[in-house]
Protein backbone atom coordinates (compact mmCIF):
# COMPACT_ATOMS: atom_id res chain seq x y z
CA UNK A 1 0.01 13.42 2.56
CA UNK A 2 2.28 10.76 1.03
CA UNK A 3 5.69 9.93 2.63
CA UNK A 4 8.37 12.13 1.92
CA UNK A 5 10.05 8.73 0.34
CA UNK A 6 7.35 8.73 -2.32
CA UNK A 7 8.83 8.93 -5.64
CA UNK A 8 12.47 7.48 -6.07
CA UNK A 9 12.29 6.84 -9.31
CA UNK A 10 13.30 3.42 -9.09
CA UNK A 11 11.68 0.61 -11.23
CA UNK A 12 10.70 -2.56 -9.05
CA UNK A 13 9.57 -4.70 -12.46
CA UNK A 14 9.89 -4.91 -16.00
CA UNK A 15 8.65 -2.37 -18.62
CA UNK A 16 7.24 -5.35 -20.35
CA UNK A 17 4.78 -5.87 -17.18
CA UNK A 18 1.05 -5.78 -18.90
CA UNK A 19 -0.62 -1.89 -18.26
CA UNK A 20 -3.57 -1.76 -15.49
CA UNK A 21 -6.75 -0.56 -17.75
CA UNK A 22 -8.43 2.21 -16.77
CA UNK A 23 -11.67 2.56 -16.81
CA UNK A 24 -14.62 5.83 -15.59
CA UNK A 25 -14.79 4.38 -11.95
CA UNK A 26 -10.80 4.01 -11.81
CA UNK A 27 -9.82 6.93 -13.71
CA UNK A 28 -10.02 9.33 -10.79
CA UNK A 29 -7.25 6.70 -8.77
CA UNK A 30 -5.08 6.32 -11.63
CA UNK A 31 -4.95 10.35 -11.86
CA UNK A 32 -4.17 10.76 -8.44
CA UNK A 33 -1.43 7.67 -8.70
CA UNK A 34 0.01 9.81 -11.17
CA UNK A 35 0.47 12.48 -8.75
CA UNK A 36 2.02 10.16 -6.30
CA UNK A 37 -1.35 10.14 -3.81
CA UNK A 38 -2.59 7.47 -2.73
CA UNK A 39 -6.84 7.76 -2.35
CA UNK A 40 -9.40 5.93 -1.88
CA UNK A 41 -13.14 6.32 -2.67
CA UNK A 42 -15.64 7.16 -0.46
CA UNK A 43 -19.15 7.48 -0.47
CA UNK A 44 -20.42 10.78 0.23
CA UNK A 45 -23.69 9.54 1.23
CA UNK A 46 -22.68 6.90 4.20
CA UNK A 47 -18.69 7.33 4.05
CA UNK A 48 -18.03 3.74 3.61
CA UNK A 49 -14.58 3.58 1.32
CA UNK A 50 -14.16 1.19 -1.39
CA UNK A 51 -11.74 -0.26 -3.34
CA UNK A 52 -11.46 -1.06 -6.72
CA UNK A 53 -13.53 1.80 -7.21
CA UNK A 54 -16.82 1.54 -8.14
CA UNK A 55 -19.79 3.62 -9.52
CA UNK A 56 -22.18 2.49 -6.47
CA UNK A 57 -21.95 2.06 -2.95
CA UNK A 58 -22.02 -1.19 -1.51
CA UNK A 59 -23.33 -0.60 2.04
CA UNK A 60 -26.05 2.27 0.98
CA UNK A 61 -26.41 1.97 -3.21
CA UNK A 62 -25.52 5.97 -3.21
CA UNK A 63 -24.25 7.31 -6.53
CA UNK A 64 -22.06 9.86 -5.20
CA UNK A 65 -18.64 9.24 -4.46
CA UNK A 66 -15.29 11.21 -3.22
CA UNK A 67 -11.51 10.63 -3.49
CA UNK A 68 -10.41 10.57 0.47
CA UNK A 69 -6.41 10.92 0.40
CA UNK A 70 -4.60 8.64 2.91
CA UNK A 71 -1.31 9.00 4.69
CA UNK A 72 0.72 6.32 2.27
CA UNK A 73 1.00 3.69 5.46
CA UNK A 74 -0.22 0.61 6.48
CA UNK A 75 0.49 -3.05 7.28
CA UNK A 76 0.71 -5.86 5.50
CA UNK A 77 -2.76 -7.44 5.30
CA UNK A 78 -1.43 -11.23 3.86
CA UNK A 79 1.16 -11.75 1.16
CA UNK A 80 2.42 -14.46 -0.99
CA UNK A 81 6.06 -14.79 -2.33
CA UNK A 82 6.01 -15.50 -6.24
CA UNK A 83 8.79 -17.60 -6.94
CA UNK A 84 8.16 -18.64 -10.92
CA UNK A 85 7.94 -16.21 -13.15
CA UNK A 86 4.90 -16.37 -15.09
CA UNK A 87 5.39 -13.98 -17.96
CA UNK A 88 9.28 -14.33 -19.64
CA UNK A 89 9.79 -10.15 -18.73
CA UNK A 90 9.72 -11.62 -14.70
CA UNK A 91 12.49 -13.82 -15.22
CA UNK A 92 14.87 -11.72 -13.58
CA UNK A 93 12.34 -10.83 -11.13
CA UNK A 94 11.72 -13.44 -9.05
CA UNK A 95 11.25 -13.71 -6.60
CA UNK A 96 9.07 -11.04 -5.46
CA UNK A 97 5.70 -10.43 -2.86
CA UNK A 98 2.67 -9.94 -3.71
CA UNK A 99 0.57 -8.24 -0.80
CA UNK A 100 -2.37 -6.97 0.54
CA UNK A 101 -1.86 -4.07 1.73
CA UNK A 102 -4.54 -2.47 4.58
CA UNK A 103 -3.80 1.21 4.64
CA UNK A 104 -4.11 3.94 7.79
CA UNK A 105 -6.91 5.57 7.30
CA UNK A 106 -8.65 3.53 4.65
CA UNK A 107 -11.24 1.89 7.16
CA UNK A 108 -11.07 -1.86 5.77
CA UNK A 109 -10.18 -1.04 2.38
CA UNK A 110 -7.07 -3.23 1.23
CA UNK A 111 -4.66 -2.57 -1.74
CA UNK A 112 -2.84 -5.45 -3.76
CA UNK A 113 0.41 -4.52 -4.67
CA UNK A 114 3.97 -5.82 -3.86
CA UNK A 115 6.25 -5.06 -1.17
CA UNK A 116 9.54 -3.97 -2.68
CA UNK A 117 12.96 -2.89 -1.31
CA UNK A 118 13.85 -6.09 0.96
CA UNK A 119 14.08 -9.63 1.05
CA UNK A 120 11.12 -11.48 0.04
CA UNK A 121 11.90 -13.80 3.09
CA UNK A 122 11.76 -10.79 5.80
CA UNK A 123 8.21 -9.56 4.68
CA UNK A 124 5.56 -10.76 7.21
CA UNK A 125 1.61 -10.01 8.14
CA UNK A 126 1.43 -6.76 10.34
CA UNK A 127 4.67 -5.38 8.80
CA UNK A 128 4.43 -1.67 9.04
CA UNK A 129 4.64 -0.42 5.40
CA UNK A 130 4.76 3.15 3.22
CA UNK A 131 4.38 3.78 -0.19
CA UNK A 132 6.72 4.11 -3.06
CA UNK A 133 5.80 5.43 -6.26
CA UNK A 134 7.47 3.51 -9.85
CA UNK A 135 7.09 5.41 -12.33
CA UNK A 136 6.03 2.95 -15.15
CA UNK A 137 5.95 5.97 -17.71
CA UNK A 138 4.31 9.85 -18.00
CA UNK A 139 1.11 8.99 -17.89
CA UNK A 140 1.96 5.53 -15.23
CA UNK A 141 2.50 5.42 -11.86
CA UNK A 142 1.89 2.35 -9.57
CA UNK A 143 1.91 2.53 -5.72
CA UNK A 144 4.14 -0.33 -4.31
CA UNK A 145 5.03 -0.19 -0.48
CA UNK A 146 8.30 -1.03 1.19
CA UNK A 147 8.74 -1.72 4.96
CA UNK A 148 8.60 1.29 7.26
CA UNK A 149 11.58 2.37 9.36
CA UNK A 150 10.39 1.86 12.72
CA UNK A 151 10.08 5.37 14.77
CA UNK A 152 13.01 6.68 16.57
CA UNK A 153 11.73 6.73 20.52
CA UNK A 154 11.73 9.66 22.23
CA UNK A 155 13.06 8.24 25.23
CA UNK A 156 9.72 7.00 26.93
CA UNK A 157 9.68 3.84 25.65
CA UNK A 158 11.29 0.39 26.22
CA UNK A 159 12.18 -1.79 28.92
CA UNK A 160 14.12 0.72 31.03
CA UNK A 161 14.18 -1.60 34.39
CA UNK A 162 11.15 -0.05 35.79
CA UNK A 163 7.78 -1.04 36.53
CA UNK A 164 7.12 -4.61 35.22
CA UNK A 165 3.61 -4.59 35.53
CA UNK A 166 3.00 -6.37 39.09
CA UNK A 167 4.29 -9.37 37.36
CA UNK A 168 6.94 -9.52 40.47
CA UNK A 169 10.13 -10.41 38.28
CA UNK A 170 13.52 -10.83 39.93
C-alpha cells in the first residue's frame, strides 16, 4: 500500500546516525519498515491504534494486538527545523526537519520522523506528505516522508468563473 516512490535508495543522514533499538513490542514495525510498509498497531480487542508500539492497550488494557498497514500519506502534524548539529556525523546535515507526522488512516496515531527532499524553509503544518524509505543497511530501513505532489485535477476543480457561492462578486 506504500507509494510507488517508496524506496529510492537515497540516504537523507549520516551512517554514523545512532541505530533505533528494537525491542518485542517494536520488532513487528521494524520488520515491516524493512519491507518498506508502513503499519501501525492496533488492538484487536477495541481497534484503537498505537504508536510506539506497545504490549497493552491504552483505551481497553487488551493484550492482543495487530499490524494495520497504512497508505504511506499524511500531513505534517508540527515540525521543528534543527539548525545545530548535535552529534559531529550531522555537520553536513543541517539543517534538517524534524516532524510529526499524522498518517491517513492511522486514526490519531503520529510518527516522528523528518521531512526530506525540500527546503527546510518550505515545510509547513498540514503539508500533504508520503513516505520514503532510506535504507540505513540490510537489516535497516527508516520511513522519512517528503512533500506530496499535489493531484493533477481532472478538470472539475478550480475557480473556472462560475458560481461564486451567492457571494455576488463583480
Amino acid at each position: 500500500m506504500a507509494p510507488a516512490s517508496a524506496g529510492t535508495g537515497e540516504r537523507f543522514f549520516p551512517d554514523e546516525m545512532p541505530s533505533p533499538a528494537a525491542n518485542a513490542e517494536t520488532a513487528g514495525w521494524w520488520e515491516a519498515c524493512l519491507s518498506h510498509r508502513l503499519v501501525v498497531q492496533r488492538c484487536t480487542g477495541c481497534a484503537t491504534t498505537r504508536h510506539p508500539p506497545g504490549p497493552v492497550c491504552p483505551a481497553c488494557s487488551s493484550l492482543s494486538c495487530e499490524w494495520s498497514e497504512l497508505p504511506g500519506t499524511g500531513i505534517v502534524y508540527t515540525f521543528s527545523i534543527v539548525r545545530q548539529a548535535f552529534l559531529p556525523a550531522l555537520a553536513g546535515t543541517v539543517p534538517y526537519v524534524v516532524a510529526a507526522i499524522e498518517p491517513d488512516g492511522g486514526r490519531g496515531v503520529r510518527f516522528v520522523s523528518n521531512v526530506v527532499d525540500c527546503d527546510p524553509e518550505e515545510v509547513e503544518i498540514g503539508m500533504a506528505v508520503e513516505v520514503v524509505w532510506e535504507d540505513m543497511g540490510p537489516e535497516l530501513s527508516v520511513p522519512r516522508f517528503r512533500p506530496r505532489p499535489a493531484p493533477v485535477d481532472g478538470g472539475g476543480g478550480g475557480d473556472d468563473g462560475g458560481d461564486d457561492g451567492g457571494q455576488g462578486g463583480p
